[in-house]
Protein backbone atom coordinates (compact mmCIF):
# COMPACT_ATOMS: atom_id res chain seq x y z
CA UNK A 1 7.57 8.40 12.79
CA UNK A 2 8.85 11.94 11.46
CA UNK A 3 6.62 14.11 13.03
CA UNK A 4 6.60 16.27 9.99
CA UNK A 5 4.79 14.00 7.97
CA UNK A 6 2.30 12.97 10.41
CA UNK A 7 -0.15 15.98 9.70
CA UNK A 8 0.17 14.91 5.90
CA UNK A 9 -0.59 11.20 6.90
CA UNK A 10 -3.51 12.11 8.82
CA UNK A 11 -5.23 14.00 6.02
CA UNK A 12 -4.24 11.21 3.73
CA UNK A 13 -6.47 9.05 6.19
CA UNK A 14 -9.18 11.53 6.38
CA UNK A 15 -9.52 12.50 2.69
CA UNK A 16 -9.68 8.34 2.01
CA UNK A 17 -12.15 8.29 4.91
CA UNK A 18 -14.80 10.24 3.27
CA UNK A 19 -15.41 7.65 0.39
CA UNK A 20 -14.48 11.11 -2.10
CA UNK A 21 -10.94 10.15 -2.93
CA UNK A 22 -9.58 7.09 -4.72
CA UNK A 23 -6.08 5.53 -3.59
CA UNK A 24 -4.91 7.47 -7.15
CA UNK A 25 -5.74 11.08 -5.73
CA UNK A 26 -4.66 9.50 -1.53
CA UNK A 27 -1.25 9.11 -3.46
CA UNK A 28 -1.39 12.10 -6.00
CA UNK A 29 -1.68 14.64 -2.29
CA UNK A 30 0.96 12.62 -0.73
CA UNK A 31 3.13 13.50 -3.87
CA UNK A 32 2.24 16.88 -3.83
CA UNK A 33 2.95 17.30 -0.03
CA UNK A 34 6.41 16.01 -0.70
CA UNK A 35 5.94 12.55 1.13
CA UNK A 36 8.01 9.63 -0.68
CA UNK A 37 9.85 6.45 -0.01
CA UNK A 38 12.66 6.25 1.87
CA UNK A 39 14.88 6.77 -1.63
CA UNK A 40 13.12 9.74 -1.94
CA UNK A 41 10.80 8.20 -4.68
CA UNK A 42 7.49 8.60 -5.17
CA UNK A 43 5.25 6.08 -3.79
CA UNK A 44 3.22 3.82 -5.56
CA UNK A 45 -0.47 3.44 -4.88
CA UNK A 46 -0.25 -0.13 -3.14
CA UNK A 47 2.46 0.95 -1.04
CA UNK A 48 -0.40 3.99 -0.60
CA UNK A 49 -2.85 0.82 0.06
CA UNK A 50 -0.78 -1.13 2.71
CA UNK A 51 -0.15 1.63 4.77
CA UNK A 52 -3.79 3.00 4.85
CA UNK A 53 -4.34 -0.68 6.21
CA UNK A 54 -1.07 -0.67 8.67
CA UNK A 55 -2.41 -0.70 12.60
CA UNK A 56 0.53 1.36 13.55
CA UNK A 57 -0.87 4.97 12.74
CA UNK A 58 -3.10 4.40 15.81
CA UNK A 59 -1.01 3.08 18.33
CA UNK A 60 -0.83 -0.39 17.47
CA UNK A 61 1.88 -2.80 16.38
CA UNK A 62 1.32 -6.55 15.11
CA UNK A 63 4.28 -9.42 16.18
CA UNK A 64 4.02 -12.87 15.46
CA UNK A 65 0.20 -12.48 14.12
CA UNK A 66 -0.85 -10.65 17.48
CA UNK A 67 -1.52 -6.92 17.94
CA UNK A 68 -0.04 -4.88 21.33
CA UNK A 69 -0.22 -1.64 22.08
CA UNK A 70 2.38 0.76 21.13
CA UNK A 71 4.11 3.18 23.20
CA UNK A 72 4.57 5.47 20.72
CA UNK A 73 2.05 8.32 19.76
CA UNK A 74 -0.71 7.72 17.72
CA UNK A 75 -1.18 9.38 14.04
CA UNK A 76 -4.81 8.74 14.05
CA UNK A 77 -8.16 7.10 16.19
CA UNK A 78 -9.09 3.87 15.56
CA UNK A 79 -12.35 5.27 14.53
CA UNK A 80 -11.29 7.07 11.31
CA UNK A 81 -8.44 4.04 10.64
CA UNK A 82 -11.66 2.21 10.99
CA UNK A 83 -13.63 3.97 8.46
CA UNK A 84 -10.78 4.24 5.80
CA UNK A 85 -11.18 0.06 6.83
CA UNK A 86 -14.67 0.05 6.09
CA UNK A 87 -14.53 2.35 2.82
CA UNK A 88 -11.32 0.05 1.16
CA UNK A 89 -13.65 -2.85 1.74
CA UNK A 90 -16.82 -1.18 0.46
CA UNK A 91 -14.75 -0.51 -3.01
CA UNK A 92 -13.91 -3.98 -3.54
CA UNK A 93 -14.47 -5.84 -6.92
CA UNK A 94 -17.82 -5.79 -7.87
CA UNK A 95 -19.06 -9.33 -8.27
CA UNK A 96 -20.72 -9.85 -12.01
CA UNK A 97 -24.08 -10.65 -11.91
CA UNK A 98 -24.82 -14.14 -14.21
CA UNK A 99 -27.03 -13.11 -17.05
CA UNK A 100 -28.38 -16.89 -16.46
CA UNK A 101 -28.90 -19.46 -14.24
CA UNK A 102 -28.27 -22.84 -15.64
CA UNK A 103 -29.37 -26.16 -13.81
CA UNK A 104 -26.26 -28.15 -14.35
CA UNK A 105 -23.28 -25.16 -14.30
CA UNK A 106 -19.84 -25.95 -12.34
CA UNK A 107 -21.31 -29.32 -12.30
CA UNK A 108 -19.47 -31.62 -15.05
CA UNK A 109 -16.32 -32.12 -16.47
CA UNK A 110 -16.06 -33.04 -20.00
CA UNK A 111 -15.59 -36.61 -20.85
CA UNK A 112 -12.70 -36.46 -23.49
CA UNK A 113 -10.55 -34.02 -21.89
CA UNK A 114 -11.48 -33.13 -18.24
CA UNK A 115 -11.47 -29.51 -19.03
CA UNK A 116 -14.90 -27.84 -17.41
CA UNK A 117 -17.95 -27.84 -19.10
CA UNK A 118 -19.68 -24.24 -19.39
CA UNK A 119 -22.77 -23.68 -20.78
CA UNK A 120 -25.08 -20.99 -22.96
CA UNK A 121 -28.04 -19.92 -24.19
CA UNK A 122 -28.33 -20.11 -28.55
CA UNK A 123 -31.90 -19.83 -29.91
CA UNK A 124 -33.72 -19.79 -26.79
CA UNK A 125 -32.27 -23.09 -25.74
CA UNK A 126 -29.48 -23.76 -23.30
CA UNK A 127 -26.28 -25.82 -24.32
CA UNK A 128 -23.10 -27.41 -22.43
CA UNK A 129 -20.00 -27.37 -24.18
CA UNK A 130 -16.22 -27.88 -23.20
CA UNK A 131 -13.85 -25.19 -22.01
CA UNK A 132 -11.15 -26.54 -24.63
CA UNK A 133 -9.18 -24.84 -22.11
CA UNK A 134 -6.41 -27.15 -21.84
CA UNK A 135 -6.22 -28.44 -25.16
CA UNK A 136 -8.08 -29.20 -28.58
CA UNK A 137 -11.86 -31.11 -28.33
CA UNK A 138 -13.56 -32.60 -30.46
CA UNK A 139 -16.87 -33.02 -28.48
CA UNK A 140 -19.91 -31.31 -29.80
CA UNK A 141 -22.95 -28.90 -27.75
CA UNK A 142 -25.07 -30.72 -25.68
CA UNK A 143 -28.47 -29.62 -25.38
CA UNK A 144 -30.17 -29.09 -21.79
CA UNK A 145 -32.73 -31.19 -22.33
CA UNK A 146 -30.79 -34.12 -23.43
CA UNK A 147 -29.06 -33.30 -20.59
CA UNK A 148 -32.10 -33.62 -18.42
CA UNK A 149 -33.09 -36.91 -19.74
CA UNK A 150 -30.29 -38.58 -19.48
């Protein structure tokens, strides 16, 4: 590790730590503080990403899916590699929230095609239809309480 760099890594890990800074402005500093790839690039914000998540900045290296202890000197604790940890996983994808619930959902396949059926709500009532994902069908709405008593 060029020991140049590491005070510019560290603050990379602390600004990321604070939940303040995306990967965007993590990377944007890096630039600024002259820190690029090895071809003297600049680097992009997964490679900004993977090594926010690397064990090695705190004295760790991973071989053959198991982590030992390094003998080189540590960038960073494994508390604050921790909390960048913690803060990447906090900003994760949102998961949509479904509008509806509907009884029979991920349930059926359509019978003319296979292609999933999904359903909606039209007029206050709730219909099942085919994707027509993979190709052309014909089959029409099916209302949920035909659905029911069938």
């Amino acid at each position: 590790m060029d020991k140049e760099k590491a005070p510019f890594i560290r603050k990379a890990f602390e600004f990321y730590a604070t939940g303040e800074y995306t990967l965007k402005a993590v990377n944007q500093f890096l630039a600024d503080s002259g820190i690029s790839s090895y071809r003297k690039r600049p680097l992009s914000v997964s490679c900004v990403q993977r090594f926010l998540k690397n064990h090695f900045y705190y004295g760790v290296f991973r071989f053959n899916n198991e982590f030992y202890q390094g003998t080189h000197e540590p960038i960073i604790s494994k508390k604050l590699f921790d909390s960048v940890q913690q803060v990447m996983n906090n900003r994760g994808k949102k998961k949509r929230k479904r509008k509806h619930k509907f009884a029979f959902s991920g349930l059926m396949r359509c019978g003319n095609c296979g292609c999933l059926i999904t359903a909606e709500t039209q007029k206050g009532h709730n219909h099942y239809r085919c994707t027509k994902k993979k190709q052309k069908c014909d089959e029409k709405y099916l209302r949920e309480e035909n659905l029911v008593e069938q």
